[in-house]
N, C-alpha and C. Protein backbone atom coordinates (compact mmCIF):
# COMPACT_ATOMS: atom_id res chain seq x y z
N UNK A 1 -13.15 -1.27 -8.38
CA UNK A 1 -11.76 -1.47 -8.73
C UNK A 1 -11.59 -2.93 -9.12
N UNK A 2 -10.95 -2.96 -9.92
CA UNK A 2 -11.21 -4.76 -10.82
C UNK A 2 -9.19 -5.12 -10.62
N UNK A 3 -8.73 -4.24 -10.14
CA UNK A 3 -6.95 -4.79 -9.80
C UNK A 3 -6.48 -4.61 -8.31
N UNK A 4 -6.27 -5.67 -8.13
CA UNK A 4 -5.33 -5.42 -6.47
C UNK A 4 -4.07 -3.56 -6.42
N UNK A 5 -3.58 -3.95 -7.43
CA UNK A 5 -2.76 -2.67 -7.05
C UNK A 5 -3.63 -0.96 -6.94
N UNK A 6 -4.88 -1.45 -7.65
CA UNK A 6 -5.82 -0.22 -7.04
C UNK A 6 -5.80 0.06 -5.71
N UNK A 7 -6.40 -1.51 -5.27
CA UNK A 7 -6.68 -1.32 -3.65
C UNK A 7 -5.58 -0.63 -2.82
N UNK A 8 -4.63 -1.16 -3.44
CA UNK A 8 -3.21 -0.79 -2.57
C UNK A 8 -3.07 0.29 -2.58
N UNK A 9 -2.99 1.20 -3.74
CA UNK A 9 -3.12 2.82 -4.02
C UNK A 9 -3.92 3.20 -3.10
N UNK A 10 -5.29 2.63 -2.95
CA UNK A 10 -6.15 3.37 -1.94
C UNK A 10 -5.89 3.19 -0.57
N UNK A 11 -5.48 1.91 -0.25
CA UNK A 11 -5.08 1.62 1.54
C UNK A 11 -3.71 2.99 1.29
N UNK A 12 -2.81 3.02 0.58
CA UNK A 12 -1.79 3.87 1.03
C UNK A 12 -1.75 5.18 1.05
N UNK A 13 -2.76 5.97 -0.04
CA UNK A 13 -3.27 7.28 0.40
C UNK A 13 -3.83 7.43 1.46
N UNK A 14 -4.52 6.36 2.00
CA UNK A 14 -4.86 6.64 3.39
C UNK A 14 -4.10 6.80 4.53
N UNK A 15 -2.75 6.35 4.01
CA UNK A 15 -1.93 6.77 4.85
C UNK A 15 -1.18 7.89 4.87
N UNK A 16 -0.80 8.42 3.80
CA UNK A 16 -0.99 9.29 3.01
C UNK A 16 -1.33 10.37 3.99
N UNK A 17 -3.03 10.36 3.75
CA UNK A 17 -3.60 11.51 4.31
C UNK A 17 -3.70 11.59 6.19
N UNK A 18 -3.20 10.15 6.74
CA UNK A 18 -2.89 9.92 8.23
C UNK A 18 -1.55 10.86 8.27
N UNK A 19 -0.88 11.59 7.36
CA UNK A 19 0.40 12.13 7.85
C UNK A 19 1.35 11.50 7.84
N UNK A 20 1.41 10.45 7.58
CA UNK A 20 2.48 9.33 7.49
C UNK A 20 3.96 10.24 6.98
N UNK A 21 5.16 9.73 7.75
CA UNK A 21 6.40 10.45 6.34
C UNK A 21 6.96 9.00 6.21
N UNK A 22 6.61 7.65 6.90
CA UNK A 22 7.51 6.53 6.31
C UNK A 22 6.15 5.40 5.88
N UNK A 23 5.95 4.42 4.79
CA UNK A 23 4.93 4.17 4.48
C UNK A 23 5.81 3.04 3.45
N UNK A 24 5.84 1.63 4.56
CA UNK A 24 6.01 0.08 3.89
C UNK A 24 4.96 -0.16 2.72
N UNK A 25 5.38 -0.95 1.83
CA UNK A 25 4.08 -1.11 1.20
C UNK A 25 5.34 -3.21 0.72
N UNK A 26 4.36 -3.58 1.42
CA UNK A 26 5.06 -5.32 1.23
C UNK A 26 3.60 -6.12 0.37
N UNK A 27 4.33 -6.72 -0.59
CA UNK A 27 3.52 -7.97 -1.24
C UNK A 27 3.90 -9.01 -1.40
N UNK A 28 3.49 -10.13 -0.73
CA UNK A 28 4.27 -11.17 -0.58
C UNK A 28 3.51 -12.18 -1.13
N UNK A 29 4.47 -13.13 -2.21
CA UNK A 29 3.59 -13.64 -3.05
C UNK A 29 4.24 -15.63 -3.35
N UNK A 30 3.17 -16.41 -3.15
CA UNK A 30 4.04 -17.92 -2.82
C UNK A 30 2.47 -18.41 -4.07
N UNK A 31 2.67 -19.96 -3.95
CA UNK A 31 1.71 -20.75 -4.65
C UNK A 31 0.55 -20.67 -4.50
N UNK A 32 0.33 -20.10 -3.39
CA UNK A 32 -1.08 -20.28 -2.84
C UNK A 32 -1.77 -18.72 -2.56
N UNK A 33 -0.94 -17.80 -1.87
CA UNK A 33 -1.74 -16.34 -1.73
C UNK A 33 -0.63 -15.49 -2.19
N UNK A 34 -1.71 -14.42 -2.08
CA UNK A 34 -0.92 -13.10 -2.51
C UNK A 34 -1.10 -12.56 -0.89
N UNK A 35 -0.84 -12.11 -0.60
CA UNK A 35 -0.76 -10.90 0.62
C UNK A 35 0.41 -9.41 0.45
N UNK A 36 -0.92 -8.39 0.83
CA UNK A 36 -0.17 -7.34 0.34
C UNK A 36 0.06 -6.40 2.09
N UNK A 37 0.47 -6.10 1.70
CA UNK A 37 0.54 -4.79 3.63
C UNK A 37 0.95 -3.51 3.96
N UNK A 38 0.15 -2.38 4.05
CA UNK A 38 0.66 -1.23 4.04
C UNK A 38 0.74 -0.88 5.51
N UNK A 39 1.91 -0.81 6.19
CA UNK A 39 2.53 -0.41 7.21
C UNK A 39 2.84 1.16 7.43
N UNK A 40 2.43 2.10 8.03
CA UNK A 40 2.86 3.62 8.29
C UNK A 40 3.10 3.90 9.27
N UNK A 41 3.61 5.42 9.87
CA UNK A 41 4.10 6.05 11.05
C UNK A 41 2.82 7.15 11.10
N UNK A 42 1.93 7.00 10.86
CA UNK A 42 0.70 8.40 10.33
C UNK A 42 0.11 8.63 11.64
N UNK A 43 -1.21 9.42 12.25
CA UNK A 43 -1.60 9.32 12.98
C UNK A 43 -2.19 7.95 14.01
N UNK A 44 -3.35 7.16 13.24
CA UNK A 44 -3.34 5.91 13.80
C UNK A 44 -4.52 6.04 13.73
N UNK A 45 -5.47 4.98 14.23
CA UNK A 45 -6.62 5.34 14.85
C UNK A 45 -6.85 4.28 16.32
N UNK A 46 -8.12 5.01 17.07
CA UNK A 46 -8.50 4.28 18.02
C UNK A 46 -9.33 2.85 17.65
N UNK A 47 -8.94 1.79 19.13
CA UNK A 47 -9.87 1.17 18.87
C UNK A 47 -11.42 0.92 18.31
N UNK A 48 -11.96 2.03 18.55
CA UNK A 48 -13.34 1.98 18.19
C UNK A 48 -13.23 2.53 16.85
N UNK A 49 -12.66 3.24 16.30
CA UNK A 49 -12.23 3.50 15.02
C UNK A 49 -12.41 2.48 13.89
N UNK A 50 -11.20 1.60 14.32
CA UNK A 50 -10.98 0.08 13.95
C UNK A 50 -11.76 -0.60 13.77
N UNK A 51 -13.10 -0.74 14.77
CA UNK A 51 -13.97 -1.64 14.45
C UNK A 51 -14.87 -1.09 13.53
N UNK A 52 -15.02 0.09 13.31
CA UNK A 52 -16.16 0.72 12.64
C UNK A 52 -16.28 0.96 10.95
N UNK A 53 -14.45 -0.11 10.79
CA UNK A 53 -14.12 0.41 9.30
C UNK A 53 -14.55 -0.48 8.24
N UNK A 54 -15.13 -1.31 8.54
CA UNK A 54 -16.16 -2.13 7.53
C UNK A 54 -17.46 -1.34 7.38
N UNK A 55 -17.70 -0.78 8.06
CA UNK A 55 -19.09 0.06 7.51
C UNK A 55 -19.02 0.96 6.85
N UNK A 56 -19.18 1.05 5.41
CA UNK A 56 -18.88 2.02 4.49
C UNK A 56 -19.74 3.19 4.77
N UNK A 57 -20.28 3.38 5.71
CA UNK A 57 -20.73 4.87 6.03
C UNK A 57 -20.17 5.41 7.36
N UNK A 58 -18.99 4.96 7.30
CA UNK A 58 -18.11 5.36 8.75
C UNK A 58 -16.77 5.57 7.90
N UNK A 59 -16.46 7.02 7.81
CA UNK A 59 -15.02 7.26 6.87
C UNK A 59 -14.60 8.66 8.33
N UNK A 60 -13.35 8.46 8.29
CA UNK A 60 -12.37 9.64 9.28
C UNK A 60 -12.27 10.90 8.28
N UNK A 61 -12.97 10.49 6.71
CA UNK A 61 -12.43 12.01 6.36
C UNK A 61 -14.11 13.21 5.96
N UNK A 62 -13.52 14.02 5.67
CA UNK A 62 -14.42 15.38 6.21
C UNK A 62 -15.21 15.43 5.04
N UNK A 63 -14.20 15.36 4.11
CA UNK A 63 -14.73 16.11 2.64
C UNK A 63 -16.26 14.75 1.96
N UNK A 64 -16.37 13.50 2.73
CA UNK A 64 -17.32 12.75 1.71
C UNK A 64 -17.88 11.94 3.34
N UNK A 65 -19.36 11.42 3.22
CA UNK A 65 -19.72 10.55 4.25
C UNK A 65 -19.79 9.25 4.48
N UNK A 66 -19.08 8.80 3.17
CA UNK A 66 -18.90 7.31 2.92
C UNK A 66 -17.53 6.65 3.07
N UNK A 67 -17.23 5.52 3.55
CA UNK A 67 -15.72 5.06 3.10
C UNK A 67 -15.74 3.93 2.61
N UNK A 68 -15.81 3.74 1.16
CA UNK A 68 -15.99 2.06 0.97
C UNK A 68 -14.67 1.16 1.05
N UNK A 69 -13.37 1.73 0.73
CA UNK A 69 -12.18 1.51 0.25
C UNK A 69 -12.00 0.29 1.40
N UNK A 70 -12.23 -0.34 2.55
CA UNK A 70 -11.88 -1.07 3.44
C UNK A 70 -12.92 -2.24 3.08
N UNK A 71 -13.97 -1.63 3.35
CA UNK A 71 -15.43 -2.55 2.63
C UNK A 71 -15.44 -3.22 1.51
N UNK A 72 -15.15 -2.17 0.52
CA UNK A 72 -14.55 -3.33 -0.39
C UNK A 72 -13.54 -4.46 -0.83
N UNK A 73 -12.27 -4.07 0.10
CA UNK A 73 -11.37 -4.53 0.19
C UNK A 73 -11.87 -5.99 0.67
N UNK A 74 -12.09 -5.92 2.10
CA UNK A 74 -12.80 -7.08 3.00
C UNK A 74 -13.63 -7.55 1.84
N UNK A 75 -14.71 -7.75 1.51
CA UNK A 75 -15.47 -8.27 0.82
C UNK A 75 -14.28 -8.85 -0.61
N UNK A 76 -13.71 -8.47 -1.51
CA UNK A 76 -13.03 -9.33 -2.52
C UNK A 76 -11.93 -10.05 -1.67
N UNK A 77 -11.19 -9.70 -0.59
CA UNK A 77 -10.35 -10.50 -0.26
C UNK A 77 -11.30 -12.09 0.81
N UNK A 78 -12.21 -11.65 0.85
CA UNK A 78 -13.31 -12.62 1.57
C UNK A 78 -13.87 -13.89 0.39
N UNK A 79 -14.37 -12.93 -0.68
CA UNK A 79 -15.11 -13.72 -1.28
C UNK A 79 -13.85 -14.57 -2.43
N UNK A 80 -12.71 -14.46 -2.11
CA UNK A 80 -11.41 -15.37 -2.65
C UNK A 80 -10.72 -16.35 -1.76
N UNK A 81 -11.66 -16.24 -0.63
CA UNK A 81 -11.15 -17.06 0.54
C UNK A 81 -10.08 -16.87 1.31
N UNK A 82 -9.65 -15.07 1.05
CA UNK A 82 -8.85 -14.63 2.42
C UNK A 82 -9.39 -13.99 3.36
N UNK A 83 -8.78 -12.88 3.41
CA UNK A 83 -9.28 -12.07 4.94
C UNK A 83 -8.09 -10.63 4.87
N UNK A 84 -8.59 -9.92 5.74
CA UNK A 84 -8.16 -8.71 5.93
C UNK A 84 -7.84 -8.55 7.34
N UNK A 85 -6.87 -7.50 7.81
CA UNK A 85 -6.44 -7.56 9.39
C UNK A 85 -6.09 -6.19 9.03
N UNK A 86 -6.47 -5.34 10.11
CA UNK A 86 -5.88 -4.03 10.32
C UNK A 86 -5.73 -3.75 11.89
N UNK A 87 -4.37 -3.17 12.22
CA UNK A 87 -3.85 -3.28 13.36
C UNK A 87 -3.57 -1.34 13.67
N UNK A 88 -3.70 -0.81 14.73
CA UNK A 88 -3.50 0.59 14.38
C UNK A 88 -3.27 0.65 15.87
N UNK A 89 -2.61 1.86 16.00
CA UNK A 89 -1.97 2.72 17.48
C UNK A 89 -2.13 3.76 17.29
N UNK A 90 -2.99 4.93 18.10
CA UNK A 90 -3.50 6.06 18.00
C UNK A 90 -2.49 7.04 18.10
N UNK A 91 -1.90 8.25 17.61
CA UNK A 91 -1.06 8.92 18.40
C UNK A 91 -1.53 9.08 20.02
N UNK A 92 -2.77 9.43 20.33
CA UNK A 92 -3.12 10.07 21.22
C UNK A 92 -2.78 8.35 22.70
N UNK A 93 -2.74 7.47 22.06
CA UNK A 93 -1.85 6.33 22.77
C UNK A 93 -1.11 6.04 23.09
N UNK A 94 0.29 6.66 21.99
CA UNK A 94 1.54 6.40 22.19
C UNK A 94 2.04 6.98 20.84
N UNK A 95 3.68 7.39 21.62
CA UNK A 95 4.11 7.94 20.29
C UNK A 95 5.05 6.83 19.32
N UNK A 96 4.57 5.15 19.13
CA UNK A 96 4.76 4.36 18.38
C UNK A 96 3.21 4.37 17.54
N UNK A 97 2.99 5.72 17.19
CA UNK A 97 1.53 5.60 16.15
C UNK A 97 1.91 5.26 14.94
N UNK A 98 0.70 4.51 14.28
CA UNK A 98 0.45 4.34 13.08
C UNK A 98 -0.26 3.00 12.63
N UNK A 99 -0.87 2.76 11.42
CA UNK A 99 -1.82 1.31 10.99
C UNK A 99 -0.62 0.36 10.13
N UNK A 100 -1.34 -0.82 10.18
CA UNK A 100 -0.80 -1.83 9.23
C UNK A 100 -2.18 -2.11 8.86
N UNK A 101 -2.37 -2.54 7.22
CA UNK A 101 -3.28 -3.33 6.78
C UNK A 101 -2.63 -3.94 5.76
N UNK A 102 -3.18 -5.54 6.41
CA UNK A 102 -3.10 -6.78 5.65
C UNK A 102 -4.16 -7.53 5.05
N UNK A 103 -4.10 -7.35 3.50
CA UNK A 103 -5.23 -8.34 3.21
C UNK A 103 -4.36 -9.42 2.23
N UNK A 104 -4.88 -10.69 2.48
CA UNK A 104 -4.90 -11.80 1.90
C UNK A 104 -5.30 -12.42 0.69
N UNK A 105 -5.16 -13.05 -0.40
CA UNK A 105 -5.96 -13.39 -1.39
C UNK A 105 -5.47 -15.02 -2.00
N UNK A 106 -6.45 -15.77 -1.96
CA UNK A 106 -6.20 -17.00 -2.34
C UNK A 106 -5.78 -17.18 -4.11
N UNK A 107 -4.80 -16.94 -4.48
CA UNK A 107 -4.47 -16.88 -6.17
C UNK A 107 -4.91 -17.88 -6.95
N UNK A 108 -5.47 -18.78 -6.70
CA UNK A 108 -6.15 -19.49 -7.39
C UNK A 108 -7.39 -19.98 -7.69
N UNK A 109 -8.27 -19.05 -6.66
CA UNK A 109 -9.17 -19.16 -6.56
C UNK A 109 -10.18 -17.95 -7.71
N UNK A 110 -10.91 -18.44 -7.96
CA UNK A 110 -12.04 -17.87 -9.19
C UNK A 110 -12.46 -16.47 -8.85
N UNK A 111 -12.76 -16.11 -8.09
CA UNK A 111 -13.19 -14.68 -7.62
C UNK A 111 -11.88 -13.84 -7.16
N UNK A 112 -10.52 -14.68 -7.67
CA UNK A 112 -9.48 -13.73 -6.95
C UNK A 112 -9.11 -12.74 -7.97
N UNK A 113 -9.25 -11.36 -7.89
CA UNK A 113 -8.79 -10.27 -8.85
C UNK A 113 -7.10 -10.47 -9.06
N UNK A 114 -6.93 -10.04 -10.52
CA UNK A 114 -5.28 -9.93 -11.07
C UNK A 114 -4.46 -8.49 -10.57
N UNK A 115 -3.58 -9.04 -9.82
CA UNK A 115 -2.57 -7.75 -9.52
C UNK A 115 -2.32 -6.67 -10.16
N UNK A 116 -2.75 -6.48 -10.89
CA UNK A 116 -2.52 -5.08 -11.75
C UNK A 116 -0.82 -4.52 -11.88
N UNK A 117 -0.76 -2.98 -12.40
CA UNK A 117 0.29 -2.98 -12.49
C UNK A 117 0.96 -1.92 -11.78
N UNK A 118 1.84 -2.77 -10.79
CA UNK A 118 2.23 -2.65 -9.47
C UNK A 118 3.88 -1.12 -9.85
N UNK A 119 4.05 -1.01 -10.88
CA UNK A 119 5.07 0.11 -11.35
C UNK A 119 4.54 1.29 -11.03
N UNK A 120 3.05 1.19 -12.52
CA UNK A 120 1.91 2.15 -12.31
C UNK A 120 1.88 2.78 -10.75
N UNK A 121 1.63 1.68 -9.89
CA UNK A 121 0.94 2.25 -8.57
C UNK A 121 2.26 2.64 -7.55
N UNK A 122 3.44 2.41 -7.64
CA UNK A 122 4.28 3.05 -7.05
C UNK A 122 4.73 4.38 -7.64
N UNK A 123 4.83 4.69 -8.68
CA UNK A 123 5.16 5.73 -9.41
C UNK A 123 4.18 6.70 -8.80
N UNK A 124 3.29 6.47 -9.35
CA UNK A 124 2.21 7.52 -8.47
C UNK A 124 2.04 7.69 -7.24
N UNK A 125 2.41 6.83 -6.63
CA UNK A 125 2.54 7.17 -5.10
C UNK A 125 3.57 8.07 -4.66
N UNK A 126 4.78 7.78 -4.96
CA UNK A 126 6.23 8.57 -5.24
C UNK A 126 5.91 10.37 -6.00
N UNK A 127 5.19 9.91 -6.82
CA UNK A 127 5.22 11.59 -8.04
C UNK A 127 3.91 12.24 -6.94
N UNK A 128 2.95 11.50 -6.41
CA UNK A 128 1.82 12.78 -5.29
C UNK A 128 2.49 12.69 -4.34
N UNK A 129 3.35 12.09 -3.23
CA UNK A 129 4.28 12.38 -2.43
C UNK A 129 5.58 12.13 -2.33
N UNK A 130 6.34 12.93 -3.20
CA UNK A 130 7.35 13.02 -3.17
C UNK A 130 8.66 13.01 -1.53
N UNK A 131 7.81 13.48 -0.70
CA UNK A 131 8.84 13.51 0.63
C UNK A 131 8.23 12.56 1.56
N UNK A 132 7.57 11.60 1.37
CA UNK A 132 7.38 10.48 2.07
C UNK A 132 8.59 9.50 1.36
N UNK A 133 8.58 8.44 2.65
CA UNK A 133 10.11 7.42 2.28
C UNK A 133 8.89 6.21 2.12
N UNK A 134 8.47 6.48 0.81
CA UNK A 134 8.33 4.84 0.53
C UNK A 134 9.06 3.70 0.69
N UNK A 135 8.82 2.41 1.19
CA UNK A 135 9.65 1.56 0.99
C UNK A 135 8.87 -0.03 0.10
N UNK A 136 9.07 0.09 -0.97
CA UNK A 136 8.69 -1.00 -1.33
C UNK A 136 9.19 -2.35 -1.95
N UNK A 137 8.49 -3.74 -1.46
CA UNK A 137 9.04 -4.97 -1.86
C UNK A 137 8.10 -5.76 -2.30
N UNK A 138 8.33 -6.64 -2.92
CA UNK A 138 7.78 -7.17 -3.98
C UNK A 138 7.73 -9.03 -3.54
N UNK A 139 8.03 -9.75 -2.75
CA UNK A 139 8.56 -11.04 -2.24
C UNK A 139 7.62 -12.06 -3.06
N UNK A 140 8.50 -12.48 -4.62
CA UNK A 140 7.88 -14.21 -5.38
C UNK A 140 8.31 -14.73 -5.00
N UNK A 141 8.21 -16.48 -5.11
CA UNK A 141 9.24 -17.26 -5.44
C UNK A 141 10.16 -17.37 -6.26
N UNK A 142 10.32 -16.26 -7.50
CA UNK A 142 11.27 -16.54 -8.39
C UNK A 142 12.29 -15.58 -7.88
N UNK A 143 12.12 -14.70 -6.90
CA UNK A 143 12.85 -13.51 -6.52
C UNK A 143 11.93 -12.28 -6.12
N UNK A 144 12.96 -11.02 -5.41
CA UNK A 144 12.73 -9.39 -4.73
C UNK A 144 12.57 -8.65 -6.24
N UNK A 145 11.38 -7.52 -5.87
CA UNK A 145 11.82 -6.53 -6.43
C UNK A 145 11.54 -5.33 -5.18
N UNK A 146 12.87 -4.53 -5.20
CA UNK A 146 12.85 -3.17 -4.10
C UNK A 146 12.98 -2.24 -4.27
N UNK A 147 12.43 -1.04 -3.71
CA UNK A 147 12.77 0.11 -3.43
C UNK A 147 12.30 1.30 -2.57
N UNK A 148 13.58 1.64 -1.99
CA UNK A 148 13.27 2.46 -0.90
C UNK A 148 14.03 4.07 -1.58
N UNK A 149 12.81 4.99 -1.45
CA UNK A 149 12.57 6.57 -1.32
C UNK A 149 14.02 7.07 -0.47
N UNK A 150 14.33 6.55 0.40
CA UNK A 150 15.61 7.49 1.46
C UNK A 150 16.64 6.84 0.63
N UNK A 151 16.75 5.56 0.36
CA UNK A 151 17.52 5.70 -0.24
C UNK A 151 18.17 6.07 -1.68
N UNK A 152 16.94 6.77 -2.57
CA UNK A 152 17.35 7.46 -3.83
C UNK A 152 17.47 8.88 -2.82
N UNK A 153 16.94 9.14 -2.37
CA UNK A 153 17.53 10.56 -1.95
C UNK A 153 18.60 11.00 -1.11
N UNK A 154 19.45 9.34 -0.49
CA UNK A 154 20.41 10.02 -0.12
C UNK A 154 21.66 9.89 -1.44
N UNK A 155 21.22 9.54 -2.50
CA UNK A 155 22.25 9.86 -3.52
C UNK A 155 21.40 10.59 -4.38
N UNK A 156 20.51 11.31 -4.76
CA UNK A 156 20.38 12.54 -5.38
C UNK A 156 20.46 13.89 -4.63
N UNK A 157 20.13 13.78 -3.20
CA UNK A 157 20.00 14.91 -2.44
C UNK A 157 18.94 15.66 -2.29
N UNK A 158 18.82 17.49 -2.80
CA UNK A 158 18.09 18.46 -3.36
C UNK A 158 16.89 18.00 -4.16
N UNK A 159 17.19 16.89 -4.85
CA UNK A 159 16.60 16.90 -6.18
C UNK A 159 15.01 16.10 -5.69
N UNK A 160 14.33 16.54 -5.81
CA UNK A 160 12.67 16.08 -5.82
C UNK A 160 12.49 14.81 -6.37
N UNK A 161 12.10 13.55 -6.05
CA UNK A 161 11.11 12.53 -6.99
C UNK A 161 10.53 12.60 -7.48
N UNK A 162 10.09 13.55 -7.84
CA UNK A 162 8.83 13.93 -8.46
C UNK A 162 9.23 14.65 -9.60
N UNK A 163 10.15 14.87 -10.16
CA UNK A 163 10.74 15.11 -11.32
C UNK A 163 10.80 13.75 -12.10
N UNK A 164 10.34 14.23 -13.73
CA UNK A 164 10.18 13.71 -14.49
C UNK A 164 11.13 12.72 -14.82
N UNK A 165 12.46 13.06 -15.35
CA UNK A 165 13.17 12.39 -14.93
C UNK A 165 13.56 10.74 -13.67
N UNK A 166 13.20 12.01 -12.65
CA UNK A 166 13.81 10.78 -11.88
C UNK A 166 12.13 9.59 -11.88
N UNK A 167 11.22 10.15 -12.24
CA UNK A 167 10.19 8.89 -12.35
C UNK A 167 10.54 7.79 -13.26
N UNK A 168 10.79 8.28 -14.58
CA UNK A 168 11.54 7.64 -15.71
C UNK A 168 12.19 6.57 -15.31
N UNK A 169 13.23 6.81 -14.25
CA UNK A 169 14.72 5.99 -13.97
C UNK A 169 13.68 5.34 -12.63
N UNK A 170 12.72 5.25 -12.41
CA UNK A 170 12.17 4.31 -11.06
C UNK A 170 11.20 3.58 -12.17
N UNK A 171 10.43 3.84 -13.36
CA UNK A 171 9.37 3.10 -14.05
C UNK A 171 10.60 2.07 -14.29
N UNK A 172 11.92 2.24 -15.14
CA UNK A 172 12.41 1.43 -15.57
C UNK A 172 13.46 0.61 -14.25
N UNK A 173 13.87 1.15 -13.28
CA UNK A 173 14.41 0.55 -12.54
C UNK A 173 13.69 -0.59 -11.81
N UNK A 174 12.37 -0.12 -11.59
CA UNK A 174 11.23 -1.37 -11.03
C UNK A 174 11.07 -2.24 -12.33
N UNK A 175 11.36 -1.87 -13.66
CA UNK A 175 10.60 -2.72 -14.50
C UNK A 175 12.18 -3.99 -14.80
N UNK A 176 12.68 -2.98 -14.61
CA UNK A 176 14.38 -4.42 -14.60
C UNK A 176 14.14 -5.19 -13.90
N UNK A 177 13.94 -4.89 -12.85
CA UNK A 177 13.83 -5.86 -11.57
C UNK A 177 12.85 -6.92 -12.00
N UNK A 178 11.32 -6.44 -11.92
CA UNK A 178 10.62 -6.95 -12.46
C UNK A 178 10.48 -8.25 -13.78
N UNK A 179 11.41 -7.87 -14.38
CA UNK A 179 11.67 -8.87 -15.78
C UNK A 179 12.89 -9.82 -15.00
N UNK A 180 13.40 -9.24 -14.56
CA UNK A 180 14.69 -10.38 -14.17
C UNK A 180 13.91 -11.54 -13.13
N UNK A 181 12.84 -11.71 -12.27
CA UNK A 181 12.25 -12.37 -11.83
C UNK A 181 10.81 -13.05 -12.72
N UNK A 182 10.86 -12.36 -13.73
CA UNK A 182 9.54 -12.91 -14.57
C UNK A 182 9.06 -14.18 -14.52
């Protein structure tokens, strides 16, 4: 993956597939780093879990025996001179379950990958799960860009996100935002 907003796609299907129905997705962005953070309510995992997720042959899911998506993550946010943190609560711990992952990236540094395009990767997150409450923010210095899932649906109602339409009116509603902070 050669764009940060890949990675992000991939940390958040993973939450995704943890069961998650509420799923932060924060990027917070100043002179010096980018830091991005996907926060969920999903299952969680255990400590020993946690430690085992840099080894790309240690994945929680069934269907493949590899998980690089963390591994790689760690490694480009490393070799740009940040770091990665993942924090998790098991259900089987408490019923405040779910992960945060934070990785870091030094923006000026030579090995740091370009953000990609961060519309792209919410849209698609929104159109494959439509009944999860995304909430996403965007934090530059020039200004927010936001949006939160509960709240388009408590003024459409019935009506699915995942209709064509209403993707339309979120590509361009993120992309207003977006230009007005350019």
């Amino acid at each position: 993956m050669d764009e940060l907003s890949l990675y992000v796609l991939d940390i958040t299907m993973n939450s995704v597939r943890a069961g998650a129905t509420e799923i932060s997705v924060t990027l917070t962005q100043d002179d010096e780093y980018l830091t991005f953070s996907v926060t969920d309510n999903g299952c969680g995992m255990t400590k020993e879990q946690v430690e085992k997720l840099s080894n790309p042959f240690f994945t929680t899911r069934t269907t493949r025996k590899v998980g690089l998506g963390i591994p790689f993550l760690k490694m480009i946010a490393e070799m740009s001179g940040g770091d990665v943190k993942i924090e998790s609560v098991s259900e089987k711990e408490s019923e405040n379950h779910g992960t945060t992952t934070t990785a870091r990236f030094v923006l000026n540094h030579i090995d740091s990958l370009p953000l990609g395009d961060m519309v792209e990767t919410v849209k698609t997150l929104i159109q494959g799960a439509p009944d999860i409450n995304f909430i996403y923010k965007h934090k530059t210095p020039k200004g927010e860009v936001n949006l939160c899932c509960s709240d388009l649906k408590s003024v459409l109602g019935d009506i699915s996100l995942a209709e064509p339409e209403i993707i339309a009116w979120i590509d361009s509603y993120l992309k207003e935002q977006y230009e007005a902070i350019g």
